[in-house]
PDB file of N, CA and C in Angstrom:
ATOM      1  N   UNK A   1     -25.647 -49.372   8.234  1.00  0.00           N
ATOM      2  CA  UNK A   1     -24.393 -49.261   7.519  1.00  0.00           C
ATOM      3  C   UNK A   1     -24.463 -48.156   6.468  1.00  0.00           C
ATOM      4  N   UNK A   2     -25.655 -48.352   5.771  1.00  0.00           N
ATOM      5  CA  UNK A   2     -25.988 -46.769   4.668  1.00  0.00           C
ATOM      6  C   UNK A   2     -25.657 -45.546   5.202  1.00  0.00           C
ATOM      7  N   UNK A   3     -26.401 -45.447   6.480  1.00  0.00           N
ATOM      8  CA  UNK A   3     -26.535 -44.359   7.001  1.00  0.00           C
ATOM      9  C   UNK A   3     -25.381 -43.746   7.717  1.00  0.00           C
ATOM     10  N   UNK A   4     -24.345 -44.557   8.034  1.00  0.00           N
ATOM     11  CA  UNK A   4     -23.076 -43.987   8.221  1.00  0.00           C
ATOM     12  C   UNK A   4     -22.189 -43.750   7.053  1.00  0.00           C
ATOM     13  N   UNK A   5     -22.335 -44.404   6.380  1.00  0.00           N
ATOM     14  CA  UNK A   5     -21.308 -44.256   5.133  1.00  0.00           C
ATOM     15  C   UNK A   5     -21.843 -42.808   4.051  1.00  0.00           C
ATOM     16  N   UNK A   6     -22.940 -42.258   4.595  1.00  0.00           N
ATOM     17  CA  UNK A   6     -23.799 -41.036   4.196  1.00  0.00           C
ATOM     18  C   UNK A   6     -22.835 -40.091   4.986  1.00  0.00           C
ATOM     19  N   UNK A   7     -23.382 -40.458   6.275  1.00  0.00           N
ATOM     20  CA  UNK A   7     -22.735 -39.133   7.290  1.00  0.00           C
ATOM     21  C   UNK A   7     -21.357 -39.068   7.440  1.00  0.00           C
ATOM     22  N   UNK A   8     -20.753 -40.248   6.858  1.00  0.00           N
ATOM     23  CA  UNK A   8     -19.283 -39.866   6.618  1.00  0.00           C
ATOM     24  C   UNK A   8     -19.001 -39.242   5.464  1.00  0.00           C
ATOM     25  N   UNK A   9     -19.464 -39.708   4.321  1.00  0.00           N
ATOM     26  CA  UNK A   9     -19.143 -38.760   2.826  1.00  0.00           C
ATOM     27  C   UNK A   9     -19.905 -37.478   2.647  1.00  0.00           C
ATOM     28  N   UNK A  10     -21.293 -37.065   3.868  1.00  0.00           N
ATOM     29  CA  UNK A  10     -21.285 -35.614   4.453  1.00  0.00           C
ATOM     30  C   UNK A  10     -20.630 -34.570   4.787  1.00  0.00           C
ATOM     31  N   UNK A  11     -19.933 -35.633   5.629  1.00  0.00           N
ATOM     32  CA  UNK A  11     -18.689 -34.787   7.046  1.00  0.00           C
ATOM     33  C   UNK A  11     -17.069 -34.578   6.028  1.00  0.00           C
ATOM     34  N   UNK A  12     -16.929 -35.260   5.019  1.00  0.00           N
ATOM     35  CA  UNK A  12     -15.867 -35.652   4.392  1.00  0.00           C
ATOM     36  C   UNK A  12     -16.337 -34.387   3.195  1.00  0.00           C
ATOM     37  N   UNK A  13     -17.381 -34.124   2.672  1.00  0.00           N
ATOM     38  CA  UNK A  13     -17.238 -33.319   1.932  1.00  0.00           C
ATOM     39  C   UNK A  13     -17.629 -31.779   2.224  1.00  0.00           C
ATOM     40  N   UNK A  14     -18.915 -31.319   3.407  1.00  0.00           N
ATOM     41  CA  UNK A  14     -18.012 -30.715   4.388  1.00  0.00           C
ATOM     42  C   UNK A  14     -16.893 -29.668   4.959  1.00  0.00           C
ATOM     43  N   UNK A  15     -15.891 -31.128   5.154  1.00  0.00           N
ATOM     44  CA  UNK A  15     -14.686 -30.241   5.507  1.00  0.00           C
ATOM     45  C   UNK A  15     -13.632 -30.194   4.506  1.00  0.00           C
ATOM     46  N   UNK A  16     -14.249 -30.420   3.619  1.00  0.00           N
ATOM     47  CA  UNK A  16     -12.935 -29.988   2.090  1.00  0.00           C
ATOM     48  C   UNK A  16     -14.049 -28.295   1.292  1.00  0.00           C
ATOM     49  N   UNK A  17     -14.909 -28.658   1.874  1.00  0.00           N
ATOM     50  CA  UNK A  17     -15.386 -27.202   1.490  1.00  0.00           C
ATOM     51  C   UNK A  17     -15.193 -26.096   2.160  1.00  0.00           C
ATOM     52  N   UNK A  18     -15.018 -26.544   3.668  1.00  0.00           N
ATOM     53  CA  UNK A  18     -14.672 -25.544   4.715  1.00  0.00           C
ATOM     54  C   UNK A  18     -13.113 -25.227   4.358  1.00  0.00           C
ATOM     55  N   UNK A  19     -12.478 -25.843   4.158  1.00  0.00           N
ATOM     56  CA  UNK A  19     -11.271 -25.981   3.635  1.00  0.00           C
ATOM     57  C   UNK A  19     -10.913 -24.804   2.282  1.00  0.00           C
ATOM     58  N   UNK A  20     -11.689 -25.558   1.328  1.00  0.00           N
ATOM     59  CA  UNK A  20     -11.718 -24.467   0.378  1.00  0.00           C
ATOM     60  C   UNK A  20     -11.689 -22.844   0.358  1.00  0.00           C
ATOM     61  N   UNK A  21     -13.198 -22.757   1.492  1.00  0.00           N
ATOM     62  CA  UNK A  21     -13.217 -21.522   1.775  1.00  0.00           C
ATOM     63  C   UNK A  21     -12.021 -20.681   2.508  1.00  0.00           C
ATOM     64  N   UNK A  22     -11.636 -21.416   3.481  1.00  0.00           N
ATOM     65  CA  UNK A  22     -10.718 -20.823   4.065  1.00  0.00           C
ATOM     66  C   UNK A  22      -9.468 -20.440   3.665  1.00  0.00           C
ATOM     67  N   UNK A  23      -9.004 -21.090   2.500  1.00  0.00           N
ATOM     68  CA  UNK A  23      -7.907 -21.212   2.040  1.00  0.00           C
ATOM     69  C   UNK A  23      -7.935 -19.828   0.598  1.00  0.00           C
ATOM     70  N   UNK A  24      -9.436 -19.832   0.327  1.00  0.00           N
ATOM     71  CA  UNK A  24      -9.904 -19.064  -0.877  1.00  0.00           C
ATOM     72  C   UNK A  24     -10.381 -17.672  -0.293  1.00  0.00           C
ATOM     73  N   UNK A  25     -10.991 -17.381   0.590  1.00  0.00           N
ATOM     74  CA  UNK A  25     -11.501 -16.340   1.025  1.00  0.00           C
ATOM     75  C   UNK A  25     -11.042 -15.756   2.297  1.00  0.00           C
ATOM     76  N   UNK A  26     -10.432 -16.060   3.052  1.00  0.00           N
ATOM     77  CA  UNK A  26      -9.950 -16.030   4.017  1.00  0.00           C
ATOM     78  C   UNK A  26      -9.216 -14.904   4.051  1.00  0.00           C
ATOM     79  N   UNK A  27      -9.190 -13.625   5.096  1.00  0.00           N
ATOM     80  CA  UNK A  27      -8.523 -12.544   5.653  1.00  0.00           C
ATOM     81  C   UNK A  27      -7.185 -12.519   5.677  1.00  0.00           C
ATOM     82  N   UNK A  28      -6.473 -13.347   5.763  1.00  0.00           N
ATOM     83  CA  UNK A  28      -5.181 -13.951   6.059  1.00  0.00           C
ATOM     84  C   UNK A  28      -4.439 -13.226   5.118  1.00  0.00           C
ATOM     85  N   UNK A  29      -3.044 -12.438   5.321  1.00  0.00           N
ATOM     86  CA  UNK A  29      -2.420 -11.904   4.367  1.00  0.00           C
ATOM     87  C   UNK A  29      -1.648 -12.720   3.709  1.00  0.00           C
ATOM     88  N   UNK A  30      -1.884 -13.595   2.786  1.00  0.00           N
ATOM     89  CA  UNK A  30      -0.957 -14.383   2.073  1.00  0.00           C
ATOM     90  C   UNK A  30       0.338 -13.820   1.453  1.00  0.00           C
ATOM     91  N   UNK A  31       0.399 -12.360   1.580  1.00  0.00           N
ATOM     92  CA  UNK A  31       1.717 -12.276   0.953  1.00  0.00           C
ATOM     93  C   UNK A  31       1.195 -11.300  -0.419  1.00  0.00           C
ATOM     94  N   UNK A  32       2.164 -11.150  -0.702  1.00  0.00           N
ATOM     95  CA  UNK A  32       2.091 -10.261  -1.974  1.00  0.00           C
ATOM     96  C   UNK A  32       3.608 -10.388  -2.753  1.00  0.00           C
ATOM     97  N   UNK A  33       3.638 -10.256  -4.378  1.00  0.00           N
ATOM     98  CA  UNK A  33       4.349 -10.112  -4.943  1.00  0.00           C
ATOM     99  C   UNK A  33       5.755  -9.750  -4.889  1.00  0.00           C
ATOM    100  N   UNK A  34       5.272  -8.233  -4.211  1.00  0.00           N
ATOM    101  CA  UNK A  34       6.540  -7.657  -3.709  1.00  0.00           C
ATOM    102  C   UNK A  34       6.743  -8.213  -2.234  1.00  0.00           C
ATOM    103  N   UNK A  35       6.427  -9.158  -1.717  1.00  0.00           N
ATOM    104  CA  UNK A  35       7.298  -9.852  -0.678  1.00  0.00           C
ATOM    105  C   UNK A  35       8.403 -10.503  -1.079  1.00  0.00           C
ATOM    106  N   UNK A  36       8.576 -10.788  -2.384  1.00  0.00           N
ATOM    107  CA  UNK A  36       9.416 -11.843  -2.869  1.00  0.00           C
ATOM    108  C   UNK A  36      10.910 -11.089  -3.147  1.00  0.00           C
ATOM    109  N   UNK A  37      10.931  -9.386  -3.543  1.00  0.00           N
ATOM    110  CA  UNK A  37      12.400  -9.019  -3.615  1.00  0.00           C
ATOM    111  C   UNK A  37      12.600  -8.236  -2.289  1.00  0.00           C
ATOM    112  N   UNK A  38      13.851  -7.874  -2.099  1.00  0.00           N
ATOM    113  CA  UNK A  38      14.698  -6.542  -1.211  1.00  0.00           C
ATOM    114  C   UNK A  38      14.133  -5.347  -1.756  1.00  0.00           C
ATOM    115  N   UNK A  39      12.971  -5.215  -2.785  1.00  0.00           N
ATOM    116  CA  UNK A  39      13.072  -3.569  -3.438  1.00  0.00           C
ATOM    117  C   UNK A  39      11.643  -3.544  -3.490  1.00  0.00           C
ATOM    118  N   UNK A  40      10.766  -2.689  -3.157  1.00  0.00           N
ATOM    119  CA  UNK A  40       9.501  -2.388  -3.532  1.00  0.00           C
ATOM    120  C   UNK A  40       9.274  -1.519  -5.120  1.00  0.00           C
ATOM    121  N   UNK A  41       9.491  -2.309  -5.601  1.00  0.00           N
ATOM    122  CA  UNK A  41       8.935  -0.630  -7.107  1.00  0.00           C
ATOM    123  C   UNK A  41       7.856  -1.483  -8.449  1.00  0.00           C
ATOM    124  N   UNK A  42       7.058  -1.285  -9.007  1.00  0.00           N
ATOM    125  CA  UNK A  42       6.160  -1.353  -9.684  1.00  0.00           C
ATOM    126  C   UNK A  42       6.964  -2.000 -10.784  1.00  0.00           C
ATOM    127  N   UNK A  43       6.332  -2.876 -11.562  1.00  0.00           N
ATOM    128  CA  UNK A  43       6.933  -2.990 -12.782  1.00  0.00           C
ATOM    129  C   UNK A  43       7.290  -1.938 -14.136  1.00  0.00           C
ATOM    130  N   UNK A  44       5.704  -1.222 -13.509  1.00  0.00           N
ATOM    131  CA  UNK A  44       5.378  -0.170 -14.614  1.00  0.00           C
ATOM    132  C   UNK A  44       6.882   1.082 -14.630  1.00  0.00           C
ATOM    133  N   UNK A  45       6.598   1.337 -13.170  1.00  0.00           N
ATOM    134  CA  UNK A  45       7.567   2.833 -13.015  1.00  0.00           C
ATOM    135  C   UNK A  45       9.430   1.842 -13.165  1.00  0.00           C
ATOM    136  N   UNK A  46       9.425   0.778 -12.911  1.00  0.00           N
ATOM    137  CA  UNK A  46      10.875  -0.022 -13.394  1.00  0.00           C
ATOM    138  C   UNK A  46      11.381   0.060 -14.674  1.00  0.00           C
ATOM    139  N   UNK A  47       9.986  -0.206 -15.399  1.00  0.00           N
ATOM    140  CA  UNK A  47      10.086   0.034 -16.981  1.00  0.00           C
ATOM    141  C   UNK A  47      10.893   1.439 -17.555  1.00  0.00           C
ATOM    142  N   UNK A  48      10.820   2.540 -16.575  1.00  0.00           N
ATOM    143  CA  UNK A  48      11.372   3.578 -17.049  1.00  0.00           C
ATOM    144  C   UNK A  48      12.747   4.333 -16.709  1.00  0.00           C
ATOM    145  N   UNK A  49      13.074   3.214 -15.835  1.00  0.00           N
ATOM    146  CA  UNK A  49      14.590   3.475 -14.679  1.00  0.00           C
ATOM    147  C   UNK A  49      15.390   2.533 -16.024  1.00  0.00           C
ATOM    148  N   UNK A  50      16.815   3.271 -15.827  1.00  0.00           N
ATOM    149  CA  UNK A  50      18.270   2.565 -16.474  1.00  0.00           C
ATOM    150  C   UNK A  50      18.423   1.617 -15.786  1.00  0.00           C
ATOM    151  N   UNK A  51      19.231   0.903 -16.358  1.00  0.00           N
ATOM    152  CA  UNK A  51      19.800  -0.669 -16.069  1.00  0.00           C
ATOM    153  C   UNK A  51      20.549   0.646 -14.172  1.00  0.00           C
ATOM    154  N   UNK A  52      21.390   1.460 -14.256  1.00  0.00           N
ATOM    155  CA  UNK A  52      22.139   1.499 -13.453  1.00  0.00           C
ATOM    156  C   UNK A  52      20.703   2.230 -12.420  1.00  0.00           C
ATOM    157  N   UNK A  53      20.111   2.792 -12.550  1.00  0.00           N
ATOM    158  CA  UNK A  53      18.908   2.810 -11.708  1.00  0.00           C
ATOM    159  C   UNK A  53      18.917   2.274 -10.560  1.00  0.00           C
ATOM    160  N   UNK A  54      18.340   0.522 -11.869  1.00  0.00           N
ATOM    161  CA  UNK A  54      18.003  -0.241 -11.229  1.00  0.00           C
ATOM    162  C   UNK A  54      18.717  -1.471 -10.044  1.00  0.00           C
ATOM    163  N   UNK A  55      20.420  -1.238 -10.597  1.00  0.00           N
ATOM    164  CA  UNK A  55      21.294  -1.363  -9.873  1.00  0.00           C
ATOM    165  C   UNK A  55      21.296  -0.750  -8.805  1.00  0.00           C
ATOM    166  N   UNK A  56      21.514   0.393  -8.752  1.00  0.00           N
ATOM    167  CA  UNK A  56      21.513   0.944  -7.085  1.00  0.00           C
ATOM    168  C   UNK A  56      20.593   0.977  -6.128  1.00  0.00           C
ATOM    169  N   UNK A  57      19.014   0.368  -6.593  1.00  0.00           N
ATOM    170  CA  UNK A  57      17.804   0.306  -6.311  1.00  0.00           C
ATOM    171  C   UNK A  57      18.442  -1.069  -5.278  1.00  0.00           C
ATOM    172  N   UNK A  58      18.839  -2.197  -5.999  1.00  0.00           N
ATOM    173  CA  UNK A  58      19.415  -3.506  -5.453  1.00  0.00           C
ATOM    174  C   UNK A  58      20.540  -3.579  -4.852  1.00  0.00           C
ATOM    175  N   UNK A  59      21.446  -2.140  -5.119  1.00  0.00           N
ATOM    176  CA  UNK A  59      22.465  -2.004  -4.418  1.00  0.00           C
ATOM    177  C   UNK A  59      23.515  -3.448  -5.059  1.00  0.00           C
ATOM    178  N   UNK A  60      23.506  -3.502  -6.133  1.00  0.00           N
ATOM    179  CA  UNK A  60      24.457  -4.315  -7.108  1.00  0.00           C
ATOM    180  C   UNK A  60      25.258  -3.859  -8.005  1.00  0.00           C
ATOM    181  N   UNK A  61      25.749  -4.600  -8.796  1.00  0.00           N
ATOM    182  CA  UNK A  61      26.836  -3.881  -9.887  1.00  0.00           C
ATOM    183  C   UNK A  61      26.026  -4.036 -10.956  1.00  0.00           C
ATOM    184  N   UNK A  62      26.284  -2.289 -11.438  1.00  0.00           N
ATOM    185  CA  UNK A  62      25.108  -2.424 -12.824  1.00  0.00           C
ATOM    186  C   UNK A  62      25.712  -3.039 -14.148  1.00  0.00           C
ATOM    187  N   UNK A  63      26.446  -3.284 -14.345  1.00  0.00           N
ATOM    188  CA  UNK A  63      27.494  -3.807 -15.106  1.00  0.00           C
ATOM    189  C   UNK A  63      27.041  -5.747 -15.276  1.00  0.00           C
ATOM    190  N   UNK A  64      27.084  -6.107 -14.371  1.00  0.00           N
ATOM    191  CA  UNK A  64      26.484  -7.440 -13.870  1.00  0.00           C
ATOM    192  C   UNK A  64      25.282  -7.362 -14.546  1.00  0.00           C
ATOM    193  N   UNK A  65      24.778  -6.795 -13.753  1.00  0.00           N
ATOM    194  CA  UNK A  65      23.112  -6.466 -14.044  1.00  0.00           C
ATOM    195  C   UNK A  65      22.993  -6.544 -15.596  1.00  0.00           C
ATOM    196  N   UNK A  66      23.683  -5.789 -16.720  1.00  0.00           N
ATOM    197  CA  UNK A  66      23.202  -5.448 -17.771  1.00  0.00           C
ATOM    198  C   UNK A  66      23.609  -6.740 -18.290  1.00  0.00           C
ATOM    199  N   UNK A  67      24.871  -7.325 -17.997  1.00  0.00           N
ATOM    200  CA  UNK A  67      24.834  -8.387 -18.826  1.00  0.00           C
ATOM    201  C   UNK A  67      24.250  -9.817 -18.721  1.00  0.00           C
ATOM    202  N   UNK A  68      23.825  -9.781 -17.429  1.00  0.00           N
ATOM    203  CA  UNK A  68      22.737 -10.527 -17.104  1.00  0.00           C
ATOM    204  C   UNK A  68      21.537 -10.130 -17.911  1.00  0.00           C
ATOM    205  N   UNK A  69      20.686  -9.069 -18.243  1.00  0.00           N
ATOM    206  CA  UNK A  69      19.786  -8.758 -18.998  1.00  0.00           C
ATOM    207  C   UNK A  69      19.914  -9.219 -20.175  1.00  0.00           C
ATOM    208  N   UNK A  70      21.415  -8.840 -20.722  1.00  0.00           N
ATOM    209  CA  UNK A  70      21.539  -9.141 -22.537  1.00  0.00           C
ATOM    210  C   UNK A  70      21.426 -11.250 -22.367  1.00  0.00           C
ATOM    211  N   UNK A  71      22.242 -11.663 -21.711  1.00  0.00           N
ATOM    212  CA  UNK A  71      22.365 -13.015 -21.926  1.00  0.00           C
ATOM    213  C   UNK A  71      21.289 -13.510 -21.936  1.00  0.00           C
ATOM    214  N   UNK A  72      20.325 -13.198 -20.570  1.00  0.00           N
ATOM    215  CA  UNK A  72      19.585 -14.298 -20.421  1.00  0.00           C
ATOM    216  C   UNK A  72      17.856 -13.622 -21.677  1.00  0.00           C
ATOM    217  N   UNK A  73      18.415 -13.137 -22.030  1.00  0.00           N
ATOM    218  CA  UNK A  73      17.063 -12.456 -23.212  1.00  0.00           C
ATOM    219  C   UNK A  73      17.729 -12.207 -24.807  1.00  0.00           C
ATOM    220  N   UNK A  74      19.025 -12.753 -24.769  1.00  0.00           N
ATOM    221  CA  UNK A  74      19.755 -12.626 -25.886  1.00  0.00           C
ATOM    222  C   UNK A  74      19.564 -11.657 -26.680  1.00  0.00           C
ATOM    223  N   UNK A  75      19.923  -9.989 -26.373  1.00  0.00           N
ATOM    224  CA  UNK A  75      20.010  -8.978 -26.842  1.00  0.00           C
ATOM    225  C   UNK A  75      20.855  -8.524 -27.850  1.00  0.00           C
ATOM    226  N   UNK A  76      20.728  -8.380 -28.909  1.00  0.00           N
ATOM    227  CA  UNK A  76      21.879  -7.746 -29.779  1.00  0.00           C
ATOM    228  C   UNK A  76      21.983  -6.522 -30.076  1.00  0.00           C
ATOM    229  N   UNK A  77      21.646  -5.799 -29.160  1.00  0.00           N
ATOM    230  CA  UNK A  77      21.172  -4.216 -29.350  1.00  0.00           C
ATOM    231  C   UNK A  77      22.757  -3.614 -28.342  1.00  0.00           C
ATOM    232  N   UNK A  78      22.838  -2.532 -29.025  1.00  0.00           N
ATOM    233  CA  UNK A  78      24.067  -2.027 -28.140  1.00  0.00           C
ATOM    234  C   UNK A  78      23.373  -1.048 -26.969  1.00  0.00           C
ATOM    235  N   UNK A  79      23.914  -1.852 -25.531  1.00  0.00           N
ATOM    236  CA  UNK A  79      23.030  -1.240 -24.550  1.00  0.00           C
ATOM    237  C   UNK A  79      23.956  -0.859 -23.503  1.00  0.00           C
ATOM    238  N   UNK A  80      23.783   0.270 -23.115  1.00  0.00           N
ATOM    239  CA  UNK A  80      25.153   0.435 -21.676  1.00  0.00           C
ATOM    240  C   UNK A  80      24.120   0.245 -20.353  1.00  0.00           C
ATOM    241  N   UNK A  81      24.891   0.686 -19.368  1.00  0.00           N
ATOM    242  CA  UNK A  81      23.957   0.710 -18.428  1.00  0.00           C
ATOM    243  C   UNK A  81      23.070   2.052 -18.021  1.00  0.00           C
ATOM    244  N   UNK A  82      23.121   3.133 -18.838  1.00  0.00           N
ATOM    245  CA  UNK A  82      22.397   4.238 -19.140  1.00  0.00           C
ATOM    246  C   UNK A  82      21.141   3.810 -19.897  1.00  0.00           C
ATOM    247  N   UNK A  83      20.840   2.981 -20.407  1.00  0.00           N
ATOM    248  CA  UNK A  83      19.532   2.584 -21.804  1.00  0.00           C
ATOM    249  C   UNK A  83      18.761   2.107 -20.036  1.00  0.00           C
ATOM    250  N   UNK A  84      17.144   2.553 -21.069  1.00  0.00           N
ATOM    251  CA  UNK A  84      16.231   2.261 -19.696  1.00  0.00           C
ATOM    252  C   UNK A  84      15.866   0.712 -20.039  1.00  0.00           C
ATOM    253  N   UNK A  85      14.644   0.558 -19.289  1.00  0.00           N
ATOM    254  CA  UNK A  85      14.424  -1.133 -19.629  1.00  0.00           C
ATOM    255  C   UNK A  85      13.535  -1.193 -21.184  1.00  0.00           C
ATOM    256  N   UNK A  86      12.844  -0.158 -20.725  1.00  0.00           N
ATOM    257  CA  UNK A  86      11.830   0.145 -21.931  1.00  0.00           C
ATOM    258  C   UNK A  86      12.647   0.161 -23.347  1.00  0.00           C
ATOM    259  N   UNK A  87      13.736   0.959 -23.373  1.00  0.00           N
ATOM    260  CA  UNK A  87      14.574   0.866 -24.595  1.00  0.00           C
ATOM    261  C   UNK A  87      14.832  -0.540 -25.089  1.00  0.00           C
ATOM    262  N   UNK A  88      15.540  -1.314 -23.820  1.00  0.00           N
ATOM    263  CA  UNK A  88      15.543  -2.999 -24.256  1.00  0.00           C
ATOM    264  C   UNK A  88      14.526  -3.973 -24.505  1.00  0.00           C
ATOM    265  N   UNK A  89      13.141  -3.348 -24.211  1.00  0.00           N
ATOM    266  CA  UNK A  89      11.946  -4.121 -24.519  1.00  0.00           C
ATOM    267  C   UNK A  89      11.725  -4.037 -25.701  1.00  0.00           C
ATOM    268  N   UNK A  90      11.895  -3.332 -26.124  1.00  0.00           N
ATOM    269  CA  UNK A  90      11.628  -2.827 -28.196  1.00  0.00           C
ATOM    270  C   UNK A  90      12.427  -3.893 -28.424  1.00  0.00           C
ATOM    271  N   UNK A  91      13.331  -4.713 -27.907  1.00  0.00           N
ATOM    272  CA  UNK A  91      13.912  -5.815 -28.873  1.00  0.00           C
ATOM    273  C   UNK A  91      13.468  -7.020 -28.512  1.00  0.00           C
ATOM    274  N   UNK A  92      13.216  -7.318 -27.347  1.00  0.00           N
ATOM    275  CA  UNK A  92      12.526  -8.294 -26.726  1.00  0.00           C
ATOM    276  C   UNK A  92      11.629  -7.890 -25.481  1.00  0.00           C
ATOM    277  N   UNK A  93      10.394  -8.040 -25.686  1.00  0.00           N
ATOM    278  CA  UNK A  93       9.483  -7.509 -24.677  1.00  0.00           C
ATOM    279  C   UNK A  93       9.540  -8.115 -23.685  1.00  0.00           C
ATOM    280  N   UNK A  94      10.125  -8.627 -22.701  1.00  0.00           N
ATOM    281  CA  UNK A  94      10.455  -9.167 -21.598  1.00  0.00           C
ATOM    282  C   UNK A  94       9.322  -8.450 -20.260  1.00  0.00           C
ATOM    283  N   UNK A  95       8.833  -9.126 -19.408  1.00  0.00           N
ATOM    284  CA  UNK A  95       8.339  -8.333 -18.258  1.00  0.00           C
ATOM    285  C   UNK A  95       9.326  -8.003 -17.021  1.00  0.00           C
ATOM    286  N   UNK A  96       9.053  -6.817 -16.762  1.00  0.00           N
ATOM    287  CA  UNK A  96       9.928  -5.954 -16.008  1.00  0.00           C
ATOM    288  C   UNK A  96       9.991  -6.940 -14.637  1.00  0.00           C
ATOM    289  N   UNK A  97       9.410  -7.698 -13.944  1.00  0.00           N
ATOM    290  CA  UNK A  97       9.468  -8.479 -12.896  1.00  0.00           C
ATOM    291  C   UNK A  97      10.049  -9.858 -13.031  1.00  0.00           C
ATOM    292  N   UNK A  98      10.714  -9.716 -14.324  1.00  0.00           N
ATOM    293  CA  UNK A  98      11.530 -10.814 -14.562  1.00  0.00           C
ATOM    294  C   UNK A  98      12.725 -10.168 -14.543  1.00  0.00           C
ATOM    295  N   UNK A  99      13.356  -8.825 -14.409  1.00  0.00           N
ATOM    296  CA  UNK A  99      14.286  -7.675 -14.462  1.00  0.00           C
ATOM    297  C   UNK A  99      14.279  -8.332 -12.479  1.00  0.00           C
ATOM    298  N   UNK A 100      13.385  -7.845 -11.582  1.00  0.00           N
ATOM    299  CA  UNK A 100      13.423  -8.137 -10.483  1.00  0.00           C
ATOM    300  C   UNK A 100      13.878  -9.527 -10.230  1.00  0.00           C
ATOM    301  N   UNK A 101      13.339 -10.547 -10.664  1.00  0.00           N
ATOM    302  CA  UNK A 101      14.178 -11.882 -10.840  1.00  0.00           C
ATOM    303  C   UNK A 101      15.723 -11.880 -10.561  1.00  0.00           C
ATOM    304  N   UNK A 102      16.334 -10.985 -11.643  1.00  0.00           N
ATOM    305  CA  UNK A 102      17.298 -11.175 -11.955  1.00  0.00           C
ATOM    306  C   UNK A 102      18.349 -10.476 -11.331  1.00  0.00           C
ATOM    307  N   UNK A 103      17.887  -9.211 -10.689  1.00  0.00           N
ATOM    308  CA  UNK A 103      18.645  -8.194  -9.743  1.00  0.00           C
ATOM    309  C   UNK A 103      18.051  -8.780  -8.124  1.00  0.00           C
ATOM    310  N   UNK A 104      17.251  -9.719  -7.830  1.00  0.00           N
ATOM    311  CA  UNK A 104      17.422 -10.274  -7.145  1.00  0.00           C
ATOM    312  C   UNK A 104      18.778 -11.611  -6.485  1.00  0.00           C
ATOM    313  N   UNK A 105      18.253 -12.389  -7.537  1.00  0.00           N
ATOM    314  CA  UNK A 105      19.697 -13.345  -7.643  1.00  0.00           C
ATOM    315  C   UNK A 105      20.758 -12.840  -7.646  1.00  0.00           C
ATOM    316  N   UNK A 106      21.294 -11.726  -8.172  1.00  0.00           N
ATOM    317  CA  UNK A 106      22.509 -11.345  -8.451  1.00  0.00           C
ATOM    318  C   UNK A 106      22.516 -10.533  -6.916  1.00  0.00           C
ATOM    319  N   UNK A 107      22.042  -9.754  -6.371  1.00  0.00           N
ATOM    320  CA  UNK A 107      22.092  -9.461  -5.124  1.00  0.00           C
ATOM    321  C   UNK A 107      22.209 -10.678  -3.721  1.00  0.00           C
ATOM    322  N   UNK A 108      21.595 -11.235  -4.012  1.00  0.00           N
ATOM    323  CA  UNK A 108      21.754 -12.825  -3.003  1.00  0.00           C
ATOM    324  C   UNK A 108      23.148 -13.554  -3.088  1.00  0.00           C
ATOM    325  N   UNK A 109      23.596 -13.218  -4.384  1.00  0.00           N
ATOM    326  CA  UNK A 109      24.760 -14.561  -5.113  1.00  0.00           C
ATOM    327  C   UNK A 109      25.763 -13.471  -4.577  1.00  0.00           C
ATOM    328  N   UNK A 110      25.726 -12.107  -4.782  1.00  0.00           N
ATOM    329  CA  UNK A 110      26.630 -11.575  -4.075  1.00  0.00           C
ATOM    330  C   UNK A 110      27.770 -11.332  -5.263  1.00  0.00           C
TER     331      UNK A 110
END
């Protein structure tokens, strides 16, 4: 009875390690970041595109776009859709892939 209840909590631990590995090291393209929008562009080089840029990048209304930026980061800075992102980070440092977030949704919602 020992000796099975061994080779089962063997075999049981095992295959949660085989598991591990595979799930951890494994070749498999899990995907990447930029799988998640319609737009391939860096956060870094986003940082330096205008709100309307970044609109036509998403093929949205930049207008939308900007005031989606001011609301949901509560901006009190006077910003058109000419100001880059970088200009609006000096008031709230926001990350630029939360900009993708948001010109995502608004592209989906239509």
């Amino acid at each position: 009875m020992k000796k099975e209840l061994i080779i089962g909590l063997l075999i049981s631990a095992l295959t949660i390690a085989a598991i591990v590995y595979i799930t951890q090291f494994s070749p498999i393209d899990h995907g990447s970041e930029d799988d998640l929008y319609s737009v391939e562009i860096s956060g870094d080089d986003m940082s330096h595109l205008t709100v309307q840029d970044i609109a036509d990048l998403w093929e949205i209304e930049s207008e939308i776009l900007l005031t989606e930026i001011i609301n949901t980061f509560e901006l009190q800075g006077e910003y058109t859709t000419n100001t880059t992102l970088e200009e609006m980070r000096k008031e709230y440092a926001f990350s630029p892939t939360l900009i993708k977030e948001i010109a995502e949704k608004i592209k989906i919602e239509g």
